[in-house]
Protein backbone atom coordinates (compact mmCIF):
# COMPACT_ATOMS: atom_id res chain seq x y z
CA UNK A 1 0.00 6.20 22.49
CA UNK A 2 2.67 3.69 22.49
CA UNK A 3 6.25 5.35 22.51
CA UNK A 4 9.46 4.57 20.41
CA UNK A 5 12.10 3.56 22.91
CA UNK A 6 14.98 6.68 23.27
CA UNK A 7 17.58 4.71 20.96
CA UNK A 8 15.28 4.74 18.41
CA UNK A 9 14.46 8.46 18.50
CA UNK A 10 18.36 9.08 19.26
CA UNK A 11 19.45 12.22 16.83
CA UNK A 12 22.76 12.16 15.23
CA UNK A 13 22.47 9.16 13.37
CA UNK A 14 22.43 9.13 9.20
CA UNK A 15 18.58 7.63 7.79
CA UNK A 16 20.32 4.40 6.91
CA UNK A 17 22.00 3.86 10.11
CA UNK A 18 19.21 4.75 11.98
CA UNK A 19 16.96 2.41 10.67
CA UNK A 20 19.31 -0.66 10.94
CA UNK A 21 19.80 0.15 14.59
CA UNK A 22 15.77 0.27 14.88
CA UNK A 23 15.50 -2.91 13.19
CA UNK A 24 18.14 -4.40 15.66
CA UNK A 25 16.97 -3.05 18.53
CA UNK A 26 12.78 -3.96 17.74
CA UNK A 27 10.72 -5.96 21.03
CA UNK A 28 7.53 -7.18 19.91
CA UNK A 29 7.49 -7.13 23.76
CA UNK A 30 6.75 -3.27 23.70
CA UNK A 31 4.20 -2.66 21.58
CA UNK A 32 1.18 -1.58 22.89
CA UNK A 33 -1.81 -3.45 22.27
CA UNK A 34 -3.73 -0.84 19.80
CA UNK A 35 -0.75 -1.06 17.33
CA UNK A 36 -0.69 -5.18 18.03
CA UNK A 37 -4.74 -5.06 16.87
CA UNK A 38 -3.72 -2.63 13.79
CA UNK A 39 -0.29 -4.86 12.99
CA UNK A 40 -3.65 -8.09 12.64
CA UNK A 41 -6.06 -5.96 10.94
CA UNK A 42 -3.59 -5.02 8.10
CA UNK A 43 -2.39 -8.43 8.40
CA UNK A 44 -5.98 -10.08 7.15
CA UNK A 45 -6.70 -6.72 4.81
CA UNK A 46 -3.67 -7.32 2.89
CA UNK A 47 -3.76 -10.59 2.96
CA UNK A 48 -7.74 -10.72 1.47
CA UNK A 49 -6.12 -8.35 -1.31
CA UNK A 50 -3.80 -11.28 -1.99
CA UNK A 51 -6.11 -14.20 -2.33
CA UNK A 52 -8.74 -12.18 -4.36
CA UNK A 53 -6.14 -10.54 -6.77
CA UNK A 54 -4.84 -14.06 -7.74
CA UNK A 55 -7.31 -14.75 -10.07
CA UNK A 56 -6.63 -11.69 -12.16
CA UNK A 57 -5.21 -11.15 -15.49
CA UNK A 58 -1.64 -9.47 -14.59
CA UNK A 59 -1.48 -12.68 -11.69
CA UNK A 60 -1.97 -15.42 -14.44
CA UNK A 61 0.00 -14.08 -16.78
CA UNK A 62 2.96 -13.74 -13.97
CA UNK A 63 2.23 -17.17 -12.95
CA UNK A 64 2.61 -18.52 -16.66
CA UNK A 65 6.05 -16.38 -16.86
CA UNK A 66 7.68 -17.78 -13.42
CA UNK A 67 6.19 -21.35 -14.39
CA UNK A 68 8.41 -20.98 -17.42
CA UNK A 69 11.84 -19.37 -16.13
CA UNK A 70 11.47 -20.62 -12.55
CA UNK A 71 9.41 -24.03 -12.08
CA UNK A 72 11.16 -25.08 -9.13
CA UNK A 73 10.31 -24.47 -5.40
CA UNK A 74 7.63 -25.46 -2.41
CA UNK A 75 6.54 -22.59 -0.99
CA UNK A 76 2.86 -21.95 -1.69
CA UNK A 77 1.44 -18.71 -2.73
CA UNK A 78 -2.16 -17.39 -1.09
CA UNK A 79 -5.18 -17.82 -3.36
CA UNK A 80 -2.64 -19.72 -5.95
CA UNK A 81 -2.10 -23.23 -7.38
CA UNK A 82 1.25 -24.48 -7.32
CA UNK A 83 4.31 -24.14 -5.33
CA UNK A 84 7.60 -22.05 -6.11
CA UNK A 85 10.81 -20.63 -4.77
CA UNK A 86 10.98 -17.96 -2.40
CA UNK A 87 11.71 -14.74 -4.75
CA UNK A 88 8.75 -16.46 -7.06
CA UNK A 89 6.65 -16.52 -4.41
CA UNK A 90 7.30 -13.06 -2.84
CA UNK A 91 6.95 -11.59 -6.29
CA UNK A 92 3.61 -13.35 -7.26
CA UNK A 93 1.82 -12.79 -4.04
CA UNK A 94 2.99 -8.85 -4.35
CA UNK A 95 1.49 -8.72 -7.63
CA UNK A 96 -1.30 -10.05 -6.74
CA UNK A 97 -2.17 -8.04 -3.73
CA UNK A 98 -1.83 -4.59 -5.89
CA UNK A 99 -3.87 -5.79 -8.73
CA UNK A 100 -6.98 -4.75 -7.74
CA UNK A 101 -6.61 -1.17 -5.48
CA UNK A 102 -8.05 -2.68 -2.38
CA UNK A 103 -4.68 -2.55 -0.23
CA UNK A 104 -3.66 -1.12 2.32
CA UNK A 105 -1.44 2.79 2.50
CA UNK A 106 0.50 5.29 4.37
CA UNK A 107 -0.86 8.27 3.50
CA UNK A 108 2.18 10.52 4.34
CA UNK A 109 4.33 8.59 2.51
CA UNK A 110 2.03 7.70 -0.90
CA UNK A 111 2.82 3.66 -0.62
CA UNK A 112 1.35 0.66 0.07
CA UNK A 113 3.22 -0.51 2.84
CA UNK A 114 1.27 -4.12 2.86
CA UNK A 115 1.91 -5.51 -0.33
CA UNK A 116 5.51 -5.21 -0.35
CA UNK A 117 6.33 -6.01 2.79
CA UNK A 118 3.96 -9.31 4.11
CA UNK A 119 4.79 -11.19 0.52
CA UNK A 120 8.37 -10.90 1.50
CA UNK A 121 7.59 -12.33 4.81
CA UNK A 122 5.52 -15.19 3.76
CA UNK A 123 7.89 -16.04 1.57
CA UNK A 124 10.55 -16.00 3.73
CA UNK A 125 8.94 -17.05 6.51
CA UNK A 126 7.76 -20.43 4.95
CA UNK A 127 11.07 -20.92 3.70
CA UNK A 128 12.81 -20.65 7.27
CA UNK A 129 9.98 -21.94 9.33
CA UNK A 130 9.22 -19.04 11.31
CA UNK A 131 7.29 -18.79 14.30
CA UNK A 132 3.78 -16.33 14.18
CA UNK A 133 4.86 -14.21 16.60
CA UNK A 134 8.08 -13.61 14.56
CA UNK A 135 6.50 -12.69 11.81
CA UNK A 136 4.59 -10.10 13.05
CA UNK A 137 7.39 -8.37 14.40
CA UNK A 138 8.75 -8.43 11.20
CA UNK A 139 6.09 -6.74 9.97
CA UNK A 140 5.71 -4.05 11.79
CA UNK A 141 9.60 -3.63 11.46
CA UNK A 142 8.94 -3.61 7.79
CA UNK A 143 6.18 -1.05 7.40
CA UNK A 144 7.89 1.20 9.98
CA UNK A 145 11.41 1.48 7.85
CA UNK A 146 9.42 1.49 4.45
CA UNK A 147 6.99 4.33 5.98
CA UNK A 148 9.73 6.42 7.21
CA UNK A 149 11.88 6.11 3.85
CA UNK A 150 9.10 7.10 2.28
CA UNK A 151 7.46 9.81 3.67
CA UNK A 152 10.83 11.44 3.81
CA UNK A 153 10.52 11.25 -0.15
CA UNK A 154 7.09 12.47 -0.35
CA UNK A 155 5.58 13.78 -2.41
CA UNK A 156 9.15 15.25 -4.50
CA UNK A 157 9.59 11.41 -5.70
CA UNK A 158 6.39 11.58 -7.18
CA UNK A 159 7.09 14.73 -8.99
CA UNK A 160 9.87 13.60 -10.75
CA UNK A 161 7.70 10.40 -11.67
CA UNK A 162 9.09 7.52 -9.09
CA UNK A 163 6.14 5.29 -7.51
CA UNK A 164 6.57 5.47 -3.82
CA UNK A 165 5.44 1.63 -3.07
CA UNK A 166 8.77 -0.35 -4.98
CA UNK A 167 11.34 2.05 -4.21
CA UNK A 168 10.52 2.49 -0.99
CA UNK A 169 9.11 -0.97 -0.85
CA UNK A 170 12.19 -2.70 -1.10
CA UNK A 171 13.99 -1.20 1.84
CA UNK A 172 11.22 -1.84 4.31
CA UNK A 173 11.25 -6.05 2.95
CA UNK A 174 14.70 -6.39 3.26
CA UNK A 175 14.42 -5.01 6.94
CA UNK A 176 12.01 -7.09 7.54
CA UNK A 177 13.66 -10.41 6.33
CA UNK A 178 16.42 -8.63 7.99
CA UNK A 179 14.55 -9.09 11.31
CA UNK A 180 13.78 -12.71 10.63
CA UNK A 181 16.89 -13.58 10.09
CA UNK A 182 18.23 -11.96 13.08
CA UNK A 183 20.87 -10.01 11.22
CA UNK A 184 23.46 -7.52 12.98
CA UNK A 185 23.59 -3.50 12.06
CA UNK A 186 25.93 -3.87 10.06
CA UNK A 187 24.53 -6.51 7.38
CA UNK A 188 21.18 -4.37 7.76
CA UNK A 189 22.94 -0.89 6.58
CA UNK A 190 24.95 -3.53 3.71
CA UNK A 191 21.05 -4.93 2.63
CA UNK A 192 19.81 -1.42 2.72
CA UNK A 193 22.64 -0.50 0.27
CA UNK A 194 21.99 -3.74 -2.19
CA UNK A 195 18.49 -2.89 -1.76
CA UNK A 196 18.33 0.73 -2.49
CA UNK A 197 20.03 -0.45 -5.93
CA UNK A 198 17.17 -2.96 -6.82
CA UNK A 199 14.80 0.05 -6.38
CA UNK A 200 12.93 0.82 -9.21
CA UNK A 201 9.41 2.19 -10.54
CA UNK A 202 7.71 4.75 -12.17
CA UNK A 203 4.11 6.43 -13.08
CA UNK A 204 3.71 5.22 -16.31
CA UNK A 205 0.22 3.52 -15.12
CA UNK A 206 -1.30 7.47 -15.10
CA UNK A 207 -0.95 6.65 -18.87
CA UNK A 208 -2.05 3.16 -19.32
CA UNK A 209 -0.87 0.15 -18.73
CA UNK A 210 -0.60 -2.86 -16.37
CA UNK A 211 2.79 -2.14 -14.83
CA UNK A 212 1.88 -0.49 -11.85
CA UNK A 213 0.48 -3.89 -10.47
CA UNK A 214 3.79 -5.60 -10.37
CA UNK A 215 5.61 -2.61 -8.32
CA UNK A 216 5.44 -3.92 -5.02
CA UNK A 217 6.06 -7.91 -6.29
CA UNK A 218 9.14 -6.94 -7.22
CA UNK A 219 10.09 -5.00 -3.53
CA UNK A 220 9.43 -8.01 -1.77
CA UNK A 221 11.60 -10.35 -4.24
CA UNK A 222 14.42 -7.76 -4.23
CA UNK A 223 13.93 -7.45 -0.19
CA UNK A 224 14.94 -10.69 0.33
CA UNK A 225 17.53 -10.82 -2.42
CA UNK A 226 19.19 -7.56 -0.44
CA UNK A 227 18.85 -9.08 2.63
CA UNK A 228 20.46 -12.39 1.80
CA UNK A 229 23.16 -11.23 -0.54
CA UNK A 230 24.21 -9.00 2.32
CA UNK A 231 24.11 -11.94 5.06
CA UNK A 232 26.48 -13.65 2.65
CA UNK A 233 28.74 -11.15 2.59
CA UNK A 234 27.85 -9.03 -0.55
CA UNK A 235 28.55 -5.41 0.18
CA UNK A 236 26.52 -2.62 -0.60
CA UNK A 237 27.53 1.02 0.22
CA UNK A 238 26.77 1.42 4.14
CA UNK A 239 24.88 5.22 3.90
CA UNK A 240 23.15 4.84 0.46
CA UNK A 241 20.19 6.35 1.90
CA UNK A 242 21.45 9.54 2.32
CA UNK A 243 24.89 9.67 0.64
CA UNK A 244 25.00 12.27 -2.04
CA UNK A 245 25.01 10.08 -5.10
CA UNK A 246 22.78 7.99 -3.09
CA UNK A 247 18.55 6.77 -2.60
CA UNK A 248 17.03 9.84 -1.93
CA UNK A 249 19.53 12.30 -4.08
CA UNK A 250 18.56 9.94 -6.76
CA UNK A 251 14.56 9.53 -5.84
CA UNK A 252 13.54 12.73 -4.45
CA UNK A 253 16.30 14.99 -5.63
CA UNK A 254 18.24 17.54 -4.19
CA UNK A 255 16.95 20.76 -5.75
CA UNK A 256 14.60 23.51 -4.36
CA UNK A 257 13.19 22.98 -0.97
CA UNK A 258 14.90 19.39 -0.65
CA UNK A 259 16.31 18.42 3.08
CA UNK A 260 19.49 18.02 3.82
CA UNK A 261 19.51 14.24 3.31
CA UNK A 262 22.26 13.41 5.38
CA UNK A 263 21.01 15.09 8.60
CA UNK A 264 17.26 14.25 8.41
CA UNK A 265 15.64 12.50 11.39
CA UNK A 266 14.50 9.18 9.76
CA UNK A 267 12.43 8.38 12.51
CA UNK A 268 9.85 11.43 12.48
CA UNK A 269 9.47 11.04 9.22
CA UNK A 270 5.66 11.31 8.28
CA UNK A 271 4.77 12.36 11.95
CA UNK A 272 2.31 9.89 14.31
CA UNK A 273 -1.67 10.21 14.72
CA UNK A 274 -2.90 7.39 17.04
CA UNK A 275 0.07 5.08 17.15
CA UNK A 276 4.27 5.73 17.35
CA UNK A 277 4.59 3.18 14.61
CA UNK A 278 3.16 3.58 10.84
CA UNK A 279 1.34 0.22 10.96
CA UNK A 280 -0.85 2.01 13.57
CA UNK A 281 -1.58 5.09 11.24
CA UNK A 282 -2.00 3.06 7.63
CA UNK A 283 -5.35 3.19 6.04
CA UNK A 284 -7.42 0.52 4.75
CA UNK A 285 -9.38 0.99 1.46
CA UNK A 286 -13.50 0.84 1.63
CA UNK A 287 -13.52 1.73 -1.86
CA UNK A 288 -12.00 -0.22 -5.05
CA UNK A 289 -9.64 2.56 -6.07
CA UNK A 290 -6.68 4.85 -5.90
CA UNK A 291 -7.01 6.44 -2.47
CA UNK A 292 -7.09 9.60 -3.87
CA UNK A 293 -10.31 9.41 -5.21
CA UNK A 294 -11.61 8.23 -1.55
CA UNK A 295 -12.26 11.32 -0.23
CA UNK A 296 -14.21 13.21 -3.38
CA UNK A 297 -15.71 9.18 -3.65
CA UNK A 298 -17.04 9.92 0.38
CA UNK A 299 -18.20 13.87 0.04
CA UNK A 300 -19.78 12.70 -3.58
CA UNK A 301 -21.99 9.54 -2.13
CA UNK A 302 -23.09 11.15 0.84
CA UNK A 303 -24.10 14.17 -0.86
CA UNK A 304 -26.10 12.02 -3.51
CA UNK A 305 -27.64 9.77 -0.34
CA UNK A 306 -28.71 12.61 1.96
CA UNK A 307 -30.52 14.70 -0.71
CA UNK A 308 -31.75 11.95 -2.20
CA UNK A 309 -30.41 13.02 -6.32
CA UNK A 310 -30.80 10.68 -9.13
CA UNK A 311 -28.10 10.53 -12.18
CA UNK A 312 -31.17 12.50 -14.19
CA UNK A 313 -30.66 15.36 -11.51
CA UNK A 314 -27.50 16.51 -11.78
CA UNK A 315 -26.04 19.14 -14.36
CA UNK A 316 -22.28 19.36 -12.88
CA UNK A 317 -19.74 17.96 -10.07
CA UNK A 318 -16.86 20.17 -9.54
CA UNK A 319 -14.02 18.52 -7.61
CA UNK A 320 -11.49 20.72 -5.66
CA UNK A 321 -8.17 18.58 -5.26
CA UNK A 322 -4.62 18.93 -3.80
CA UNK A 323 -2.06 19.25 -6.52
CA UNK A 324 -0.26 15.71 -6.31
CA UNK A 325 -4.55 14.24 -6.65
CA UNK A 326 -5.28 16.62 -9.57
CA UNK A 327 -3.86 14.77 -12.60
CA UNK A 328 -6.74 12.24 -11.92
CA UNK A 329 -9.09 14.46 -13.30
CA UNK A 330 -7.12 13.89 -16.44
CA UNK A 331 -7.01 9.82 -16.60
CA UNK A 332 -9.35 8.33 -19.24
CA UNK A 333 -11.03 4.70 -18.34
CA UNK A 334 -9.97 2.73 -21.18
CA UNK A 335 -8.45 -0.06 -18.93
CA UNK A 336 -9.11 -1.48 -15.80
CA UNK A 337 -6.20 0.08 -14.34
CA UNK A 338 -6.86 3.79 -15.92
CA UNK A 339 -10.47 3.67 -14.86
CA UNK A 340 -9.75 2.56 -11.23
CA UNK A 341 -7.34 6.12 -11.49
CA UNK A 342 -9.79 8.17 -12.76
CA UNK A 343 -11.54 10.57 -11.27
CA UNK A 344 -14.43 11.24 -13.91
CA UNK A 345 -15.41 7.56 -14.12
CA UNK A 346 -15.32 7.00 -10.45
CA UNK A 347 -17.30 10.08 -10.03
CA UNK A 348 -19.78 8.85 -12.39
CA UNK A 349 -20.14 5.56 -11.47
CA UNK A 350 -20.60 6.63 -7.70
CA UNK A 351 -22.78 8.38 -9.20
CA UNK A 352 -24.70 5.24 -10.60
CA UNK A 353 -24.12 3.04 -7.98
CA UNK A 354 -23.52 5.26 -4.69
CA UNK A 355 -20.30 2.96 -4.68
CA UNK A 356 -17.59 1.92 -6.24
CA UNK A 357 -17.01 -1.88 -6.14
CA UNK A 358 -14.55 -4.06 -8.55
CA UNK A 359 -18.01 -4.88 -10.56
CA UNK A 360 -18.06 -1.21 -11.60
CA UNK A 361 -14.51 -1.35 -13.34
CA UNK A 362 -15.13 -4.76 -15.93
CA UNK A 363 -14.90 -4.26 -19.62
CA UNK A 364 -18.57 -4.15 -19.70
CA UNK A 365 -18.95 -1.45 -17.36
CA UNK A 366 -16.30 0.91 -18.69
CA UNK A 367 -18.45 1.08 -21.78
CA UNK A 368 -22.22 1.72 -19.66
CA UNK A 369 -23.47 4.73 -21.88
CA UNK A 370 -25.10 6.11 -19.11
CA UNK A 371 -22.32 5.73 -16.95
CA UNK A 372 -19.71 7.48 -19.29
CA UNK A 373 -22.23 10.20 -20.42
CA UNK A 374 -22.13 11.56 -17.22
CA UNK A 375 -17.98 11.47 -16.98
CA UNK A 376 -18.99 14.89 -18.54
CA UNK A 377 -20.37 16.26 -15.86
CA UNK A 378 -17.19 15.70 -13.51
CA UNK A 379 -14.71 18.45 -13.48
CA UNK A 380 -11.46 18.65 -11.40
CA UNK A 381 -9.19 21.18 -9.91
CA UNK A 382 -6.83 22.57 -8.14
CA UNK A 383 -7.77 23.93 -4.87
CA UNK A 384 -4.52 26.18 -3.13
CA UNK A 385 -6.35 26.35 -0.18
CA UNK A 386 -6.58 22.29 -0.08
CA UNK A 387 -3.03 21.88 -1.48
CA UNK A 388 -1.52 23.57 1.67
CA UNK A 389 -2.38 21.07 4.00
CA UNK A 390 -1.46 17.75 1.84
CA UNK A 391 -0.28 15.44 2.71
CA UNK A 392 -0.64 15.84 6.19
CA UNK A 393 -4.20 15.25 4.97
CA UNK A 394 -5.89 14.47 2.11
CA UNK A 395 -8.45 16.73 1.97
CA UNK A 396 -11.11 17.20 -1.16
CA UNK A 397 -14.34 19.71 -1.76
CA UNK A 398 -17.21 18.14 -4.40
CA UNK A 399 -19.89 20.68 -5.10
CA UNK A 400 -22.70 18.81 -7.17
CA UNK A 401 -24.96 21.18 -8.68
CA UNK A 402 -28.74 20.60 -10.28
CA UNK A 403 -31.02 20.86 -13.05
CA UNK A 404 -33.05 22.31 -11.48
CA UNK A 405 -30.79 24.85 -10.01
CA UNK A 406 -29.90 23.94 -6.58
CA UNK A 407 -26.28 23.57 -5.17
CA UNK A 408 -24.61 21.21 -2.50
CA UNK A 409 -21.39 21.01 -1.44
CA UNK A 410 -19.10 19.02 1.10
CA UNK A 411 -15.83 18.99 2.23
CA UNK A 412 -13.74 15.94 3.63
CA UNK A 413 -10.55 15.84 4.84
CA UNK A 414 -10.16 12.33 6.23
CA UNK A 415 -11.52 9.84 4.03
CA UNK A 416 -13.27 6.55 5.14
CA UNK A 417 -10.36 4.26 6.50
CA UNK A 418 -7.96 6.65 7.25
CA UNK A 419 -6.23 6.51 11.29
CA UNK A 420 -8.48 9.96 12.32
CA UNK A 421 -11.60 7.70 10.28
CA UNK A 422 -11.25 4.46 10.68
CA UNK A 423 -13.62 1.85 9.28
CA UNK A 424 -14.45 -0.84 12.22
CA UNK A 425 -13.36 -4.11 12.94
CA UNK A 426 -17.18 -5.39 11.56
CA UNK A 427 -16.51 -4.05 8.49
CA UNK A 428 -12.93 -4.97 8.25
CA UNK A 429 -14.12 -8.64 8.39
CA UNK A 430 -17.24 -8.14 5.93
CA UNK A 431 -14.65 -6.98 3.29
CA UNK A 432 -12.13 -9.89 4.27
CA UNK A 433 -15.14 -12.42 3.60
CA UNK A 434 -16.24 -10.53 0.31
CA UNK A 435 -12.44 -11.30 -1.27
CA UNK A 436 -11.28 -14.84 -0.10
CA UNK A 437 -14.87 -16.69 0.28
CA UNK A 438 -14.58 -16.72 -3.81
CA UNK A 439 -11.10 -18.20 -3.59
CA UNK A 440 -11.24 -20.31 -0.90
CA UNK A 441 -14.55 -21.17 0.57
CA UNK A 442 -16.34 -20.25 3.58
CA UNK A 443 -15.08 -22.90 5.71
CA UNK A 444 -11.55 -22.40 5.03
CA UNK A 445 -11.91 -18.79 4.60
CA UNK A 446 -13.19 -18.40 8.10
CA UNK A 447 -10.17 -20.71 9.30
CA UNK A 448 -7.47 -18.51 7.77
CA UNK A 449 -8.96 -15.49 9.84
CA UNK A 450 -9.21 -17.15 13.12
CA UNK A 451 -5.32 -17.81 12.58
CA UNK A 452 -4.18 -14.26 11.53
CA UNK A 453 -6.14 -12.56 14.03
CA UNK A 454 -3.97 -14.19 17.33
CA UNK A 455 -0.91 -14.86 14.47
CA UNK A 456 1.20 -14.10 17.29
CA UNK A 457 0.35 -16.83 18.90
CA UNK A 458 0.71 -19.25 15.85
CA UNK A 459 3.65 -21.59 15.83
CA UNK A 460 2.90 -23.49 13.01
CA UNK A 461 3.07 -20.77 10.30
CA UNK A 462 3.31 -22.98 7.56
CA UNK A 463 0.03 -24.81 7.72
CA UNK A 464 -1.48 -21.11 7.50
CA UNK A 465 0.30 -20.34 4.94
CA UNK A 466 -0.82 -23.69 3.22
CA UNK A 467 -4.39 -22.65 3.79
CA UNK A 468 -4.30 -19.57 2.35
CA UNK A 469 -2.83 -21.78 -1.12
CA UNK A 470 -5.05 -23.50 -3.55
């Protein structure tokens, strides 16, 4: 395992300073080559999440709406037509990349690290000419501050109804245009203070709703803003992480069995598995919805696979959950963003299908009458036993019961994609090719990949970036 350098680790220092002195003090030089591979991997993943949610709904109708306040610019947006400025940019390519549950998390910090903080970068990074090798330092300086701020919030800022992925979103994108832009500690603790302002988001998706999708679009666009107003001299307060009016106060509270905010060690936050730096540990998604529904998704199929069961055979599905996963039993599957929440119509269409593929979520198939008869059989909750260990895991029981009176059960604690489970570089590629050959061809499809796998070793990020662009 790679190792933070001592500075980094140093105690004493308040969250916000902390992380400014990290960003400052970041080597692309150190990092050890497993993390470099991960840093690529999640480069393509989130990336392929871009390009294949630009053709949805919530993408075209952002597209119309910037097209209309903000027509100028020239920086090109992956798996979009037309060219924009660089907040436009950042926001639609962020929008775009959440639309369709198939990015990239932090499980210890319930975000998604990779759609706030690489549209940010490419639209930055276009817009100052970076080099490849720059921006993936910037990356992983991104996902490291927004995976520390985070998982020091988590789960308590999801209790009191915040979405982990744009408030915590915006901190790690305006370190990481930080890091482009070569900014000192001090205009890094000002950004994180403009920045922890501009955070905003909240749960209403568990409801209904599209809202959810733009979350992270609007991290990266604030990101830069933060980082740029501060660079110009725009203040913000220099501890707003921590202070007692301040970002987590405000986010995660200060009641109950909250931390003493102002002497937490940033830089543990959310612990290490295989790697010293959260890009290392993130997940990738093998299945088309929230993440919490992997695990119950995994037990579920290979339950249904190994004993061979048909819909026709199965009277019941109990699902044991962790408290923070349990309100998924609960979402209906009206829309396309309910249904990819839901635990019932996942269940059942798993089920169906022994997957759960974007196919399974269109109008048409939220209304299969076989499909939703059997959201019946699917019933949800809360396991103690399982709620003690989350979120240092994620851990779900599924006990599928027959007609015909026979019982089968199975446990998992570390879904498909997860750091202790990962899914292989193959398959990483296979689901690459399944969202951008649509978009963009094979030929140029294929191109793009060769690129962001040895991106370090790019120096002329733009054309990439013009690749990826319609």
């Amino acid at each position: 395992m790679n190792k933070l350098s001592e500075p980094f680790n140093a105690g004493g220092n308040s969250a916000t300073a902390a992380l400014a002195e990290f960003v400052v003090n970041f080597d692309l030089a150190s990092i050890d080559d497993f993390t470099l591979n991960r840093a690529r991997i999640h480069l393509f993943d989130t990336l392929g999440a871009c390009i294949a949610g630009a053709v949805q709904q919530v993408t075209i109708a952002s597209k119309k709406t910037m097209a209309e306040l903000a027509p100028d610019g020239d920086v090109p947006v992956p798996g979009q037509s037309g060219r924009y400025n660089v907040l436009t940019a950042a926001f639609l390519a962020g929008t775009a990349g959440h639309g369709l549950e198939l990015d990239d998390g932090y499980r210890p910090a319930g975000s998604h690290p990779g759609v706030a903080i690489v549209p940010a970068i490419l639209a930055a990074g276009y817009r100052y000419n970076i080099s490849g090798r720059s921006f993936l330092s910037a990356m992983i300086v991104g996902y490291e501050v927004m995976g520390r701020v985070a998982a020091a919030m988590h789960p308590r800022q999801r209790q009191r109804g915040f979405h982990g992925t744009p408030i915590a979103g915006v901190i790690g994108a305006a370190a990481a245009v930080s890091a482009i832009k070569g900014h000192s500690a001090a205009i890094i603790r000002n950004a994180f203070g403009l920045a922890a302002s501009m955070a905003s988001g909240i749960n209403t998706h568990r409801s209904g709703g599209d809202a959810k999708r733009m979350h992270p679009g609007l991290a990266a666009q604030n990101g830069i803003m933060a980082s740029n107003l501060a660079e110009n001299g725009f203040s913000g307060l220099e501890t707003a992480l921590e202070d007692k009016y301040g970002f987590f106060a405000t986010f995660a509270g200060t009641d109950g069995d909250a931390p003493d905010w102002d002497k937490i060690d940033i830089m543990c936050q959310g612990g290490r598995i295989n790697s010293d730096y959260v890009i290392g540990d993130c997940y990738i998604k093998p299945h088309a919805c929230c993440r919490h529904l992997h695990p119950m998704l995994d037990a579920l199929i290979d339950i249904l696979v190994k004993e061979e069961l048909n819909p026709k055979d199965i009277e019941s599905i109990d699902v044991g959950i962790y408290e923070v996963g349990l309100v998924h039993g609960d979402i209906g599957w009206d829309t396309f963003t309910t249904a990819q929440m839901s635990i019932p119509f996942t269940a059942a269409t798993a089920l169906h299908h022994r997957s759960v593929q974007l196919g399974h979520f269109t109008p048409e198939a939220r209304k299969n009458v076989s499909v939703i008869g059997d959201c019946a059989k699917v019933n949800t909750y809360l396991d103690k036993e399982l709620d003690a260990v989350y979120p240092q895991k994620r851990p779900t029981r599924v006990e599928v019961r027959t007609a015909d009176g026979r019982k089968f059960s199975k446990q998992v604690d570390e879904p498909l994609g997860s750091a202790r489970n990962p899914v292989s570089d193959t398959a990483m590629i296979e689901k690459y090719q399944g969202l951008t050959v649509p978009v963009l061809g094979e030929t140029r499809a294929k191109e793009v990949l060769a690129n962001l796998q040895q991106i370090d070793t790019v120096d002329d990020l733009r054309r990439v970036i013009e690749l990826m662009a319609i």
